[in-house]
N, C-alpha and C. Protein backbone atom coordinates (compact mmCIF):
# COMPACT_ATOMS: atom_id res chain seq x y z
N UNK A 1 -25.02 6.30 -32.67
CA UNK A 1 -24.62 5.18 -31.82
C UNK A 1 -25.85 4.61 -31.13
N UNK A 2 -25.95 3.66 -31.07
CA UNK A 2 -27.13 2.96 -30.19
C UNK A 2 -26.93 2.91 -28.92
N UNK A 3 -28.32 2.38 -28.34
CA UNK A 3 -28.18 2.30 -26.71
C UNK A 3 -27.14 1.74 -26.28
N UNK A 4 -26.95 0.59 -26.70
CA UNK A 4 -26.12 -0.69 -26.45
C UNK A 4 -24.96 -0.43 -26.38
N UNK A 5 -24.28 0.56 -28.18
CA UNK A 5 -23.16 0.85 -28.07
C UNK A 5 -22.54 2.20 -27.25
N UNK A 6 -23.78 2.95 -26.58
CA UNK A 6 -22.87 4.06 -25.39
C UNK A 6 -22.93 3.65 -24.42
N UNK A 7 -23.74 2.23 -23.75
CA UNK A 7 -23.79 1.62 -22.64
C UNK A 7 -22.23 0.93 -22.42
N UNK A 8 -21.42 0.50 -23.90
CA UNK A 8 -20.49 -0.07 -23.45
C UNK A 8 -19.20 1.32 -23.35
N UNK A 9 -19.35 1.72 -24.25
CA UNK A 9 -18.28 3.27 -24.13
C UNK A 9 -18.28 3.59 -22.46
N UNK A 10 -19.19 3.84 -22.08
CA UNK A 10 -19.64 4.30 -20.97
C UNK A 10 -19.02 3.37 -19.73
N UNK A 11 -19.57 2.59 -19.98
CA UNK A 11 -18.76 1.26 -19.26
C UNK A 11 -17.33 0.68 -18.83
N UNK A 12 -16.77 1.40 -20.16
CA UNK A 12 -14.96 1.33 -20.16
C UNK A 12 -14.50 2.20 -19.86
N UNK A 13 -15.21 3.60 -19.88
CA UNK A 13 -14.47 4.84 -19.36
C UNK A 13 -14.84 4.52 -17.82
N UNK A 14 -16.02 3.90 -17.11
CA UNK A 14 -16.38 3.88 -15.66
C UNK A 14 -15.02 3.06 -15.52
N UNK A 15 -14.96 1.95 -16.31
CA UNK A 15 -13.47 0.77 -15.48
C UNK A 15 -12.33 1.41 -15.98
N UNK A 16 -12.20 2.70 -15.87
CA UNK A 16 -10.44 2.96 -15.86
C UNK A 16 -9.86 3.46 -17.46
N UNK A 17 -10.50 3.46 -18.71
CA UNK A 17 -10.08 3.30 -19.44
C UNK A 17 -8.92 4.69 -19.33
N UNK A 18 -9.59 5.99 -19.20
CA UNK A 18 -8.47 6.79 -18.99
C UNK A 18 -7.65 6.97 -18.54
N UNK A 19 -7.61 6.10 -17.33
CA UNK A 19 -6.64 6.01 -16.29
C UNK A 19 -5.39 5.17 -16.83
N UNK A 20 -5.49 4.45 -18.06
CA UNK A 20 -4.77 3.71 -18.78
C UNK A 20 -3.84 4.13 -19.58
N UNK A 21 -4.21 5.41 -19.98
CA UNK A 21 -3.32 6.69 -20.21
C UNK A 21 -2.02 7.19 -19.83
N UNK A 22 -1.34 7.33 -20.50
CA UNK A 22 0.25 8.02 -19.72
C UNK A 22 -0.25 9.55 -19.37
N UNK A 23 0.21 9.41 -17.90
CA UNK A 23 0.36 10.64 -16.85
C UNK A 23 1.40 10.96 -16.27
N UNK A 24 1.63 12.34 -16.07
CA UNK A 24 2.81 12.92 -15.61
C UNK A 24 2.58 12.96 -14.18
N UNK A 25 3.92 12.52 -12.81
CA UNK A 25 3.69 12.91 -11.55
C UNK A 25 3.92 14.20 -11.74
N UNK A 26 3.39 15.21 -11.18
CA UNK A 26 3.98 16.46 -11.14
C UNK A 26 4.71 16.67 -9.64
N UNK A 27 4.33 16.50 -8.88
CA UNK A 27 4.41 15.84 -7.12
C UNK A 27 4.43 15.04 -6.55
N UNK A 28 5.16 14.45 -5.77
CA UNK A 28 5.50 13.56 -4.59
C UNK A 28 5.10 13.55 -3.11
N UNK A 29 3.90 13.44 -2.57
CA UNK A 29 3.66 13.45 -1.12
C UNK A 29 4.54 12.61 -0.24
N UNK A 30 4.46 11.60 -0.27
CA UNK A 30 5.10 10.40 0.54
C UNK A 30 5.88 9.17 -0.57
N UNK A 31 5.90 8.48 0.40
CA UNK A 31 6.37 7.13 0.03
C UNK A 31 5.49 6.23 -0.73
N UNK A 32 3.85 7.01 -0.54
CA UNK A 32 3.15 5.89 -1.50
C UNK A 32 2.16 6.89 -1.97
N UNK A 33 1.91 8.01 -2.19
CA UNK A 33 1.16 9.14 -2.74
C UNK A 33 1.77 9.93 -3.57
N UNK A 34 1.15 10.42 -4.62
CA UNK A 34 1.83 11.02 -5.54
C UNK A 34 0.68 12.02 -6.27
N UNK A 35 1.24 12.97 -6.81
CA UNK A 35 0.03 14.15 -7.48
C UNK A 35 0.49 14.36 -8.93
N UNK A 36 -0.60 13.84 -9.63
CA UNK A 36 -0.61 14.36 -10.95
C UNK A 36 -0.45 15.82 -11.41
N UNK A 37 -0.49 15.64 -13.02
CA UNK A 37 -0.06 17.31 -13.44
C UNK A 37 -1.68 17.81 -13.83
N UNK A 38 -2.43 16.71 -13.51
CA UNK A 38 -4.20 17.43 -13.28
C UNK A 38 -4.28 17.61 -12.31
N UNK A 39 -3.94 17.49 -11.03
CA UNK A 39 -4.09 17.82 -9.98
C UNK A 39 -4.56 16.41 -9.40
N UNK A 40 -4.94 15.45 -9.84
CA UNK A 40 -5.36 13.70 -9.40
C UNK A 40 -4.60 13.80 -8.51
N UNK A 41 -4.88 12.92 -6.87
CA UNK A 41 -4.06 12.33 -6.12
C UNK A 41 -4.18 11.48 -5.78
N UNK A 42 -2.96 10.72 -6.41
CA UNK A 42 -2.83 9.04 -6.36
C UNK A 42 -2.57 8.20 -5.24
N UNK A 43 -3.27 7.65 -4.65
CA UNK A 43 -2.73 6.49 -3.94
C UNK A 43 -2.30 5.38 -3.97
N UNK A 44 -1.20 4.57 -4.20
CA UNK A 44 -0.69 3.06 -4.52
C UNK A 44 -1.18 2.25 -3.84
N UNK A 45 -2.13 1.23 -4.65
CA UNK A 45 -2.86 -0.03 -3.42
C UNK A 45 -1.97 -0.62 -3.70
N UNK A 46 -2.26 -1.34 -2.52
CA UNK A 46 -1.58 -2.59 -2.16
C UNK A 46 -0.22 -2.61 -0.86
N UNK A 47 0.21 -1.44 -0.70
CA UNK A 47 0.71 -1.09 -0.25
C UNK A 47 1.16 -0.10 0.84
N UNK A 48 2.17 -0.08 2.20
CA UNK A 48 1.75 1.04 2.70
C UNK A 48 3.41 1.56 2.70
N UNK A 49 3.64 3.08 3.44
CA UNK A 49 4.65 3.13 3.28
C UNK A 49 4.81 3.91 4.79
N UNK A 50 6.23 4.57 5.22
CA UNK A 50 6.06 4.80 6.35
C UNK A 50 5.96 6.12 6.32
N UNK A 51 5.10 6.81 7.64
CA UNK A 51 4.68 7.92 7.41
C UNK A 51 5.98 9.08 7.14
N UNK A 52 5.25 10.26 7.00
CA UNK A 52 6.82 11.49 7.34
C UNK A 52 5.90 12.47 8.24
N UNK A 53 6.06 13.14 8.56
CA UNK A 53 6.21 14.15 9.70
C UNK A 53 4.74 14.91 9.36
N UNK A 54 3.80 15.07 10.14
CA UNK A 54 2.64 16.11 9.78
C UNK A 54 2.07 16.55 11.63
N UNK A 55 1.80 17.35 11.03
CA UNK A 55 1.23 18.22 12.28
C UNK A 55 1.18 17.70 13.42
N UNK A 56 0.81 16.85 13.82
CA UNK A 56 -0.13 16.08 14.95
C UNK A 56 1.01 14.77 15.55
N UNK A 57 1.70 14.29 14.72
CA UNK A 57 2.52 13.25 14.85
C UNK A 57 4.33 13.45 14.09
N UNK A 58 5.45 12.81 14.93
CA UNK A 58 6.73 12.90 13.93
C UNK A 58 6.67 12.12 13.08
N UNK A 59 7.79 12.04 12.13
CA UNK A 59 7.70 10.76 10.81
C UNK A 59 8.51 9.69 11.47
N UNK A 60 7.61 8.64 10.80
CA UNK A 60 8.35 7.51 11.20
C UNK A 60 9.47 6.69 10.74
N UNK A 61 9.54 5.97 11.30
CA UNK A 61 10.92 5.38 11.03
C UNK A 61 10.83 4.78 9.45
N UNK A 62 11.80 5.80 8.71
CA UNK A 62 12.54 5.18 7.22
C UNK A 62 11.31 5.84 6.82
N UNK A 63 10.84 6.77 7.04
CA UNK A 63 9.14 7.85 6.11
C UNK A 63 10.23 8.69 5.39
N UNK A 64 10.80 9.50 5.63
CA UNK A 64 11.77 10.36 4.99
C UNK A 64 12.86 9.25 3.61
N UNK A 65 13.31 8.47 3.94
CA UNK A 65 13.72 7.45 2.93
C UNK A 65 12.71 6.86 2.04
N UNK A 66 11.68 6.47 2.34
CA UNK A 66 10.36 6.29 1.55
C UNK A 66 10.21 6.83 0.42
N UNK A 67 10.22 8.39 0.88
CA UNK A 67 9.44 9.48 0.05
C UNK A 67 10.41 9.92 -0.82
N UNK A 68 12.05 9.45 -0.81
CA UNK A 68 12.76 10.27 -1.50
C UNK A 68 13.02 8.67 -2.27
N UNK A 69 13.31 7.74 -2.03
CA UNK A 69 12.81 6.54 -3.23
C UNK A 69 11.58 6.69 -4.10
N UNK A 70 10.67 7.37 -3.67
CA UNK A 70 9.96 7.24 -4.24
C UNK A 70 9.92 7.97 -5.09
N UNK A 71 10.23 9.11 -4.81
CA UNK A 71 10.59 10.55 -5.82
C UNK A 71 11.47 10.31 -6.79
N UNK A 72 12.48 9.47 -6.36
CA UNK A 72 13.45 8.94 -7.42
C UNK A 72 12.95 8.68 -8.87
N UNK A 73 11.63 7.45 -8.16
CA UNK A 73 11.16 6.87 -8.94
C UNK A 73 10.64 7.67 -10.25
N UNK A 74 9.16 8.08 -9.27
CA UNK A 74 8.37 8.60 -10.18
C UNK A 74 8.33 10.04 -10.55
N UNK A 75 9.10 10.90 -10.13
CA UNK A 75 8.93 12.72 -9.92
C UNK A 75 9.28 12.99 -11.68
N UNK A 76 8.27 13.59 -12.08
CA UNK A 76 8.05 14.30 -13.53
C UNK A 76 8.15 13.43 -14.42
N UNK A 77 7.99 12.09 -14.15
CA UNK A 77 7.76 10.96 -14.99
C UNK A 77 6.78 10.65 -15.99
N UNK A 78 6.60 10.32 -16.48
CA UNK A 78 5.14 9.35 -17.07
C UNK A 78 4.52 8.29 -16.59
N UNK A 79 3.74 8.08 -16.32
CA UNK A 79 3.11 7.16 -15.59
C UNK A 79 1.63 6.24 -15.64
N UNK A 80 1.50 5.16 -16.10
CA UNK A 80 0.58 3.79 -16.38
C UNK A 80 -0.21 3.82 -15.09
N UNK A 81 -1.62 4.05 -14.64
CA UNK A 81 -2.42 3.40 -13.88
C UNK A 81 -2.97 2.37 -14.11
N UNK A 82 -3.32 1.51 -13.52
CA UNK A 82 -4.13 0.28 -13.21
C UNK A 82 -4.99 0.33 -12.09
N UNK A 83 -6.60 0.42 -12.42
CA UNK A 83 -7.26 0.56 -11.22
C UNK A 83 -7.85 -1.38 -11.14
N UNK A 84 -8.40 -1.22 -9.49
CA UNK A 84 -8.68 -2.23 -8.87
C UNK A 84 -10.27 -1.90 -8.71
N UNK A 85 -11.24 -3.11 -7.87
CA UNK A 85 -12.59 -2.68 -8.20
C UNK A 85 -12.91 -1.43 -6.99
N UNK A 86 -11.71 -1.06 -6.04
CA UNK A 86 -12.16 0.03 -4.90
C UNK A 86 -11.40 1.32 -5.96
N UNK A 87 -12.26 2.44 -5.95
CA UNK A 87 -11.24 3.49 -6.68
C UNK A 87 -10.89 4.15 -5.85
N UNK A 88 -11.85 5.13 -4.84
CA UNK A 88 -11.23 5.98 -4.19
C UNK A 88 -10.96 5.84 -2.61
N UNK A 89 -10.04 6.21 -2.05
CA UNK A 89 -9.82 5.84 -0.23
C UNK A 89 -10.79 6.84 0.25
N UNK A 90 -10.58 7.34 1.27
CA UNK A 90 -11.39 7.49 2.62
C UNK A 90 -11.13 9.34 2.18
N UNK A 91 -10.08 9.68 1.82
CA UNK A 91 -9.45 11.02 1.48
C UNK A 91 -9.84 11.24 0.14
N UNK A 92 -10.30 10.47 -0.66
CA UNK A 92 -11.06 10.79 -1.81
C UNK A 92 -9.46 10.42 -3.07
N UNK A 93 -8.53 9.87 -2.58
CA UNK A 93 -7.27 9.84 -3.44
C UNK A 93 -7.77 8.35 -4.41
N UNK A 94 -7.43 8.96 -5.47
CA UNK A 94 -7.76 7.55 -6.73
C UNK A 94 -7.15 6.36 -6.20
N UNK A 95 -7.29 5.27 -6.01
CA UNK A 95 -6.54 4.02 -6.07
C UNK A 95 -5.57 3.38 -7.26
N UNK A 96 -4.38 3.25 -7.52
CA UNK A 96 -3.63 2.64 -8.07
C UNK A 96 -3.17 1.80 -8.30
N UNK A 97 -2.63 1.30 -8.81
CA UNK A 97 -1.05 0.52 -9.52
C UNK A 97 -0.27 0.95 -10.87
N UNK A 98 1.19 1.25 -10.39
CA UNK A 98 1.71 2.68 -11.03
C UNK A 98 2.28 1.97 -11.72
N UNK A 99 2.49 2.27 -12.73
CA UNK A 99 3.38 1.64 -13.82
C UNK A 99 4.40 2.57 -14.70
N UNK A 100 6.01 2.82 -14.60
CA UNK A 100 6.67 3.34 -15.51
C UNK A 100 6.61 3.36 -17.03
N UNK A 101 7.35 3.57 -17.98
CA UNK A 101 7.41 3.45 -19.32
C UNK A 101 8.08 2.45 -19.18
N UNK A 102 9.11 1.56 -18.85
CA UNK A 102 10.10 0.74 -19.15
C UNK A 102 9.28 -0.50 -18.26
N UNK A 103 8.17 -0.10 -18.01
CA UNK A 103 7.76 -1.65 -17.31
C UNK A 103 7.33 -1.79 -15.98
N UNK A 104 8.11 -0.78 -15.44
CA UNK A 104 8.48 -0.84 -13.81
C UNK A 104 6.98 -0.70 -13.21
N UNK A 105 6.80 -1.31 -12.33
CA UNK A 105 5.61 -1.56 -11.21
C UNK A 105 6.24 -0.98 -9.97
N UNK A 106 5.74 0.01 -10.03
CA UNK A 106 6.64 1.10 -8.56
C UNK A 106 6.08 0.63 -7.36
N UNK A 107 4.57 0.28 -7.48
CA UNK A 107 4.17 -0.06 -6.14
C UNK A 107 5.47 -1.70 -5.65
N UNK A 108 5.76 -2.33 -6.68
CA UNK A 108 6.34 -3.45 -6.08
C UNK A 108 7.67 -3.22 -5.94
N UNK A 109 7.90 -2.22 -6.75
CA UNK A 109 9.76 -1.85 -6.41
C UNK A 109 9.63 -0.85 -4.82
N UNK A 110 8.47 -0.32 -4.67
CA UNK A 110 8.97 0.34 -3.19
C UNK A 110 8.95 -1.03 -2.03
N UNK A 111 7.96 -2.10 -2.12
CA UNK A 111 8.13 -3.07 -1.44
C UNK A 111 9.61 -4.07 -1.65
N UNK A 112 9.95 -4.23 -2.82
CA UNK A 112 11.08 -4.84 -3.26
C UNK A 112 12.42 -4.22 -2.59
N UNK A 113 12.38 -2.91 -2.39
CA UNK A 113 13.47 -2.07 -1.69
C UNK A 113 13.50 -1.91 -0.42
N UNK A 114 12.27 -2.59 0.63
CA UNK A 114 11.97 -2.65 1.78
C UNK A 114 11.72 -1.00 2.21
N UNK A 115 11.36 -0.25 1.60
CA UNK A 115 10.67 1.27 1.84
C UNK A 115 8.81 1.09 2.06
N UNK A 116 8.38 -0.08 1.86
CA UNK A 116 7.18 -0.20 1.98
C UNK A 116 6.91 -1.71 2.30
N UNK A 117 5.57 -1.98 2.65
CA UNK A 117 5.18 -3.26 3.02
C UNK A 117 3.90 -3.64 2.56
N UNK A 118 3.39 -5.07 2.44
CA UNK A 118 2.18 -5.54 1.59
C UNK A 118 1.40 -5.06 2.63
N UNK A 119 0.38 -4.53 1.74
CA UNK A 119 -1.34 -3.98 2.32
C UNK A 119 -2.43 -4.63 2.03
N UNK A 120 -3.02 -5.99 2.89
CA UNK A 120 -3.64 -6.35 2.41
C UNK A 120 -5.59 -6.09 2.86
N UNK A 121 -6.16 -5.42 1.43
CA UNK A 121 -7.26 -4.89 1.62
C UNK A 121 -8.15 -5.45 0.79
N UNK A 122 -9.26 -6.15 1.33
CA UNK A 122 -10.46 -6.35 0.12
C UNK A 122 -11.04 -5.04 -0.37
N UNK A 123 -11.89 -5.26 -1.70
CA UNK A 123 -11.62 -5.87 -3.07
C UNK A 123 -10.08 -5.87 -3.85
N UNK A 124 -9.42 -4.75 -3.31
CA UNK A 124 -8.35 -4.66 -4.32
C UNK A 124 -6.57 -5.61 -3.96
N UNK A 125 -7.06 -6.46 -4.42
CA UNK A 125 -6.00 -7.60 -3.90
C UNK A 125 -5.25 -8.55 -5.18
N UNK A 126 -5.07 -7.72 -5.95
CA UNK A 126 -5.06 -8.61 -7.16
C UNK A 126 -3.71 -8.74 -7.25
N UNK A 127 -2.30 -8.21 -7.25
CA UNK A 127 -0.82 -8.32 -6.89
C UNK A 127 -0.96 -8.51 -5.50
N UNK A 128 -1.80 -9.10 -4.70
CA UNK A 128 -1.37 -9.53 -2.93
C UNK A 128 0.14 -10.17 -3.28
N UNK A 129 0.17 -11.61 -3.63
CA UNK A 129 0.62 -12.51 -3.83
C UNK A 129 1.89 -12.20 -4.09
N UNK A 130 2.35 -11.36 -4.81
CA UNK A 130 3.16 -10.60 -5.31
C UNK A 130 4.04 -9.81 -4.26
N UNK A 131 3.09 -9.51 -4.07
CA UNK A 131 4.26 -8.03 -3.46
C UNK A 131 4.24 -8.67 -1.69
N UNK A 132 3.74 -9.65 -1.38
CA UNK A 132 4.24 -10.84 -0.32
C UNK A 132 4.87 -11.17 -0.29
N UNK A 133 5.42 -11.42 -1.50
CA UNK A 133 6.66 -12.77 -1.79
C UNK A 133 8.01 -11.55 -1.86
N UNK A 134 7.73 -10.21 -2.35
CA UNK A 134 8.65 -9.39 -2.74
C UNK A 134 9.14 -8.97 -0.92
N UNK A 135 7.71 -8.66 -0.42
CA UNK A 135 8.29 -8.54 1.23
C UNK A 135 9.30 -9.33 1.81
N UNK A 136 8.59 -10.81 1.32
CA UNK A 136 9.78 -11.52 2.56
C UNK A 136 11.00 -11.78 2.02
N UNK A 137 10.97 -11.41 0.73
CA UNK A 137 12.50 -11.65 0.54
C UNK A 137 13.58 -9.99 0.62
N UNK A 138 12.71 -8.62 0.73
CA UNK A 138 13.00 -8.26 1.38
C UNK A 138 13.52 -8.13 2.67
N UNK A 139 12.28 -8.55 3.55
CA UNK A 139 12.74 -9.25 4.94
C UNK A 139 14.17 -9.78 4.99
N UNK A 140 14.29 -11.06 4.43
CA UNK A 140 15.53 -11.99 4.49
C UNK A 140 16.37 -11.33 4.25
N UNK A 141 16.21 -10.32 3.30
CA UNK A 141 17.83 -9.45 2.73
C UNK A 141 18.12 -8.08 4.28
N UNK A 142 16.86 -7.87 5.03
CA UNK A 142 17.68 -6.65 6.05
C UNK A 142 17.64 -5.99 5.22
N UNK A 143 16.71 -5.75 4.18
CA UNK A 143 16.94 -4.02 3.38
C UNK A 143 16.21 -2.91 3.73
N UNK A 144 16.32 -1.60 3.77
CA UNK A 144 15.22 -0.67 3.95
C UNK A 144 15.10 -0.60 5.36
N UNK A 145 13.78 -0.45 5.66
CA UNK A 145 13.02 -0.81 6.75
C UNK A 145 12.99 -2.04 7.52
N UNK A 146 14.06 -3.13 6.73
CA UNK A 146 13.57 -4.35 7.64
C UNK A 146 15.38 -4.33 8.24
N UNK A 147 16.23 -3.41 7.96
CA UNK A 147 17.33 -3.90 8.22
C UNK A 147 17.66 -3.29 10.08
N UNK A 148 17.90 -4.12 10.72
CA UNK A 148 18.11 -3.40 12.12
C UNK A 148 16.57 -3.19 12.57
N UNK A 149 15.68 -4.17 12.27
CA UNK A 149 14.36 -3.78 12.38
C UNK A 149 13.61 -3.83 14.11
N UNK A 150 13.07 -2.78 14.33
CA UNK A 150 13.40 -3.01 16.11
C UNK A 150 12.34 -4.04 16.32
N UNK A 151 12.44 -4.86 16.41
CA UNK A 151 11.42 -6.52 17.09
C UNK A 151 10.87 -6.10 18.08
N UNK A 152 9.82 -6.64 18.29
CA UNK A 152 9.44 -6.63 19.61
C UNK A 152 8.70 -7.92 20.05
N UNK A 153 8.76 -8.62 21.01
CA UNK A 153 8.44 -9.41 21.35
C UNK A 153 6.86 -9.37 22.12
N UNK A 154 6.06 -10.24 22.47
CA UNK A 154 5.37 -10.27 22.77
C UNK A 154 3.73 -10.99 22.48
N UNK A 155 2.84 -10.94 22.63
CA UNK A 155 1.69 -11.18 22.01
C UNK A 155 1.03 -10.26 21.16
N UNK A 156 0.83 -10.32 20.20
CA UNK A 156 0.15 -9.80 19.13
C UNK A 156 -0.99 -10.94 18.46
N UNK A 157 -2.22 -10.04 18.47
CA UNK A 157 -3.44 -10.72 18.00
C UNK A 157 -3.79 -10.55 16.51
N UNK A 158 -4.17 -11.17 15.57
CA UNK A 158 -3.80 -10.90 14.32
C UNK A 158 -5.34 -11.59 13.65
N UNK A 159 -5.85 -11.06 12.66
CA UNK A 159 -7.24 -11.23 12.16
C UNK A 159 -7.25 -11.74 11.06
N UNK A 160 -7.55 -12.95 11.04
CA UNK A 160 -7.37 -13.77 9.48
C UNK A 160 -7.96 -13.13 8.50
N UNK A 161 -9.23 -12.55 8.71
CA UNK A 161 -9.84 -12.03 7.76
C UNK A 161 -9.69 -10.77 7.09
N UNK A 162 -9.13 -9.77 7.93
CA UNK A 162 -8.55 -8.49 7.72
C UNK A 162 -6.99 -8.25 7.48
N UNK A 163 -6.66 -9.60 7.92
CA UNK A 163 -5.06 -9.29 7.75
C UNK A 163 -4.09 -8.36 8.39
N UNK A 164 -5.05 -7.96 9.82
CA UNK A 164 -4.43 -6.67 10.65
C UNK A 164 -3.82 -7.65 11.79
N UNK A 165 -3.26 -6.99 11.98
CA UNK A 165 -2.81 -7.15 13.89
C UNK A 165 -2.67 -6.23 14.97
N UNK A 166 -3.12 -6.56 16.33
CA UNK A 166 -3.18 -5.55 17.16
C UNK A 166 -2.64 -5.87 18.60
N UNK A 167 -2.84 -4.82 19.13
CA UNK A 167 -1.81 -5.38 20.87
C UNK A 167 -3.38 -5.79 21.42
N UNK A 168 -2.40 -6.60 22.03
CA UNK A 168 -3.56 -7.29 22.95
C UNK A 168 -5.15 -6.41 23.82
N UNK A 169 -5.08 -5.46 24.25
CA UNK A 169 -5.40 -4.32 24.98
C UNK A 169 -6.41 -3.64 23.26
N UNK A 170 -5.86 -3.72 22.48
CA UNK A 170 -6.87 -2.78 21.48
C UNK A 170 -8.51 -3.62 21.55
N UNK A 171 -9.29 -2.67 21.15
CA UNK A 171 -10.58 -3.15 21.32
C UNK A 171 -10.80 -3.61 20.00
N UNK A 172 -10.22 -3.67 18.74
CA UNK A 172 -10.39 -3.98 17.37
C UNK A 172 -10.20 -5.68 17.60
N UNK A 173 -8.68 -5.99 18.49
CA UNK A 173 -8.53 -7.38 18.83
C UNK A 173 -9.32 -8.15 19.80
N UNK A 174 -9.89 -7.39 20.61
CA UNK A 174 -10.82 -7.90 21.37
C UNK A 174 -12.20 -8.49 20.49
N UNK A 175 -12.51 -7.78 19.55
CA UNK A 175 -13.62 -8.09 18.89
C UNK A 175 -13.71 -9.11 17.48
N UNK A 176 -12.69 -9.86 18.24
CA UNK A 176 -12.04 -10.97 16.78
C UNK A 176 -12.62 -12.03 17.34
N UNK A 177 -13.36 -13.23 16.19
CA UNK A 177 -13.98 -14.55 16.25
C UNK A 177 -12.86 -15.06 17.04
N UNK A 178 -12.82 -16.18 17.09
CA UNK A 178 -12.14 -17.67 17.74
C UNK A 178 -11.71 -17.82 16.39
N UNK A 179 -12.40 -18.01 15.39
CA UNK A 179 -12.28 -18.89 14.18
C UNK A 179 -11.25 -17.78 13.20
N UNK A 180 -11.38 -16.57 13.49
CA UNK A 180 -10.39 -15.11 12.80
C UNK A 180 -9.30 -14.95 13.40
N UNK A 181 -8.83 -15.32 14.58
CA UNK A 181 -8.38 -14.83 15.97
C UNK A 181 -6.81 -15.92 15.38
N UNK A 182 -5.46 -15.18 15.43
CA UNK A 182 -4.20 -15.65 15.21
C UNK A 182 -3.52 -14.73 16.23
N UNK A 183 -2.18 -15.67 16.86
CA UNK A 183 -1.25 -15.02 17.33
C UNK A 183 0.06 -14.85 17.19
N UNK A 184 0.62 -13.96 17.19
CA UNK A 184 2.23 -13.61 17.02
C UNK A 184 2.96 -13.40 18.25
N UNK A 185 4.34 -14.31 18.37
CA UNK A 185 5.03 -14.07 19.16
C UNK A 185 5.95 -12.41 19.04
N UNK A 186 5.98 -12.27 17.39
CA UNK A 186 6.67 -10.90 17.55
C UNK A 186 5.68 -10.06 16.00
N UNK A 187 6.45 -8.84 16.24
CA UNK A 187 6.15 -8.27 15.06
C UNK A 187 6.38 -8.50 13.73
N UNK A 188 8.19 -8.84 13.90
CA UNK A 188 8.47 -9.26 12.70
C UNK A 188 7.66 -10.50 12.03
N UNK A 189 7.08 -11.48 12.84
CA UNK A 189 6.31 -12.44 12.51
C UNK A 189 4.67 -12.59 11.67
N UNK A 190 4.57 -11.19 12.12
CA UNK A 190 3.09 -10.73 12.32
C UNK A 190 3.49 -10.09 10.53
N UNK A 191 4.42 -9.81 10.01
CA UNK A 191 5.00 -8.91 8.75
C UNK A 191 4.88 -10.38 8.00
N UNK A 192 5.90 -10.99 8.57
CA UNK A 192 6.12 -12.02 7.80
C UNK A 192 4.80 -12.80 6.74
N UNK A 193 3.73 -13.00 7.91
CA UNK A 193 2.32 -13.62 7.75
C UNK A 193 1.81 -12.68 6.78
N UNK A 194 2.16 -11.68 6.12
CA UNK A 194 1.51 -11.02 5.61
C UNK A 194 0.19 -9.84 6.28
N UNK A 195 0.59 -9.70 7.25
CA UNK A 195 -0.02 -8.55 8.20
C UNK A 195 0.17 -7.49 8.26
N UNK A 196 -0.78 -6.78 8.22
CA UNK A 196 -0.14 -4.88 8.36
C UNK A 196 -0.68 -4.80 10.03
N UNK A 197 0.35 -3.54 10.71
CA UNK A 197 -0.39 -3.23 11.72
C UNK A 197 -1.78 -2.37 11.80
N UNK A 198 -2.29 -2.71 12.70
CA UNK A 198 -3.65 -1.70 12.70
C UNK A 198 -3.43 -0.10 12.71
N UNK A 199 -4.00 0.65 12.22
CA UNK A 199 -3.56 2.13 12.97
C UNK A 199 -3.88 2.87 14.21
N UNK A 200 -5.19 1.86 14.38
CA UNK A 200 -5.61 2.88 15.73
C UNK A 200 -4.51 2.18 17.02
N UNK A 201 -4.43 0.89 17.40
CA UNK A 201 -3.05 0.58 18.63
C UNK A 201 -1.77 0.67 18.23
N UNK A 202 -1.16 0.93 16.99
CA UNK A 202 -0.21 0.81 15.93
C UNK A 202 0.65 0.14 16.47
N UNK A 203 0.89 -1.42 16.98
CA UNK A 203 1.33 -2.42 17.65
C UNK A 203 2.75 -1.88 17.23
């Protein structure tokens, strides 16, 4: 093989090619994590889901419903990755987009079922658009997580560029341009816009 031709081999296995592969979940962490039967642990971009219960903190509201939709889904399945140009998070978990045998895009069916909500993160933004549109019509339907959804009113500061929002009082919102700088009368509004909350004031 020539230079040229292991430069490109090389090249397609760096962008994912294996990951293109059918994989078995063997495990279910949450609502948006999942563990292969190599031991891989997957994370679904694009998306977040609500927590469940760990040491330090309780689970949150609809985390326990999350994780068992989600298990539905994918538990001892086969399973299609699609990576984005970020691979791994902060925890070292691969980055995703999960794909069934029959088609199914799980990251957009947990948003589609209102068990999860759009995450919007640079570089990997390529279904934003998507799983936005799947939110708010979630939203409109009261399904999941959005049904009986506790509102809260108030000011919320929201970052064009990051797509976060925070309570007024966080120092993340304090440190927003004029020109980045959006406000929400409520939360649900702040969802609507396509906003995740921040984690450190978790508005």
């Amino acid at each position: 093989m020539t230079g040229v031709g292991l430069f490109l081999v090389l090249l397609l296995f760096d962008q994912g090619t294996p990951a293109s592969q059918w994989r078995q979940v063997r495990w279910v962490d949450d609502g948006d994590t999942v563990v292969l039967s190599d031991g891989t642990r997957v994370r679904y971009i694009g998306i977040n889901a609500p927590e469940i219960a760990h040491k330090d903190r309780p689970a949150e509201r609809f985390g326990l419903e999350a994780t068992a939709f989600n298990r539905k889904l994918v538990y001892q399945k086969k399973v299609r990755l699609e990576l984005d140009r970020e691979r791994r998070d902060q925890y070292g978990r691969l980055l995703a987009y999960v794909f069934l045998e029959d088609g199914t895009f799980v990251n957009a069916e947990l948003v589609r079922a209102g068990y999860a909500y759009d995450l919007f993160r640079k570089p990997t933004t390529k279904y934003d658009q998507l799983l936005l549109r799947l939110q708010r019509e979630a939203m409109a339907k009261r399904v999941g997580l959005w049904k009986e959804f506790p509102d809260q009113r108030g000011c919320f500061v929201g970052n064009r560029r990051s797509r976060r929002f925070h309570l007024t009082t966080c120092r993340f919102a304090k440190a927003i341009s004029s020109k980045n700088r959006v406000v929400f009368k409520t939360r649900y509004d702040a969802f609507w816009a396509g906003y995740a909350p921040c984690k450190r004031c978790n508005p």
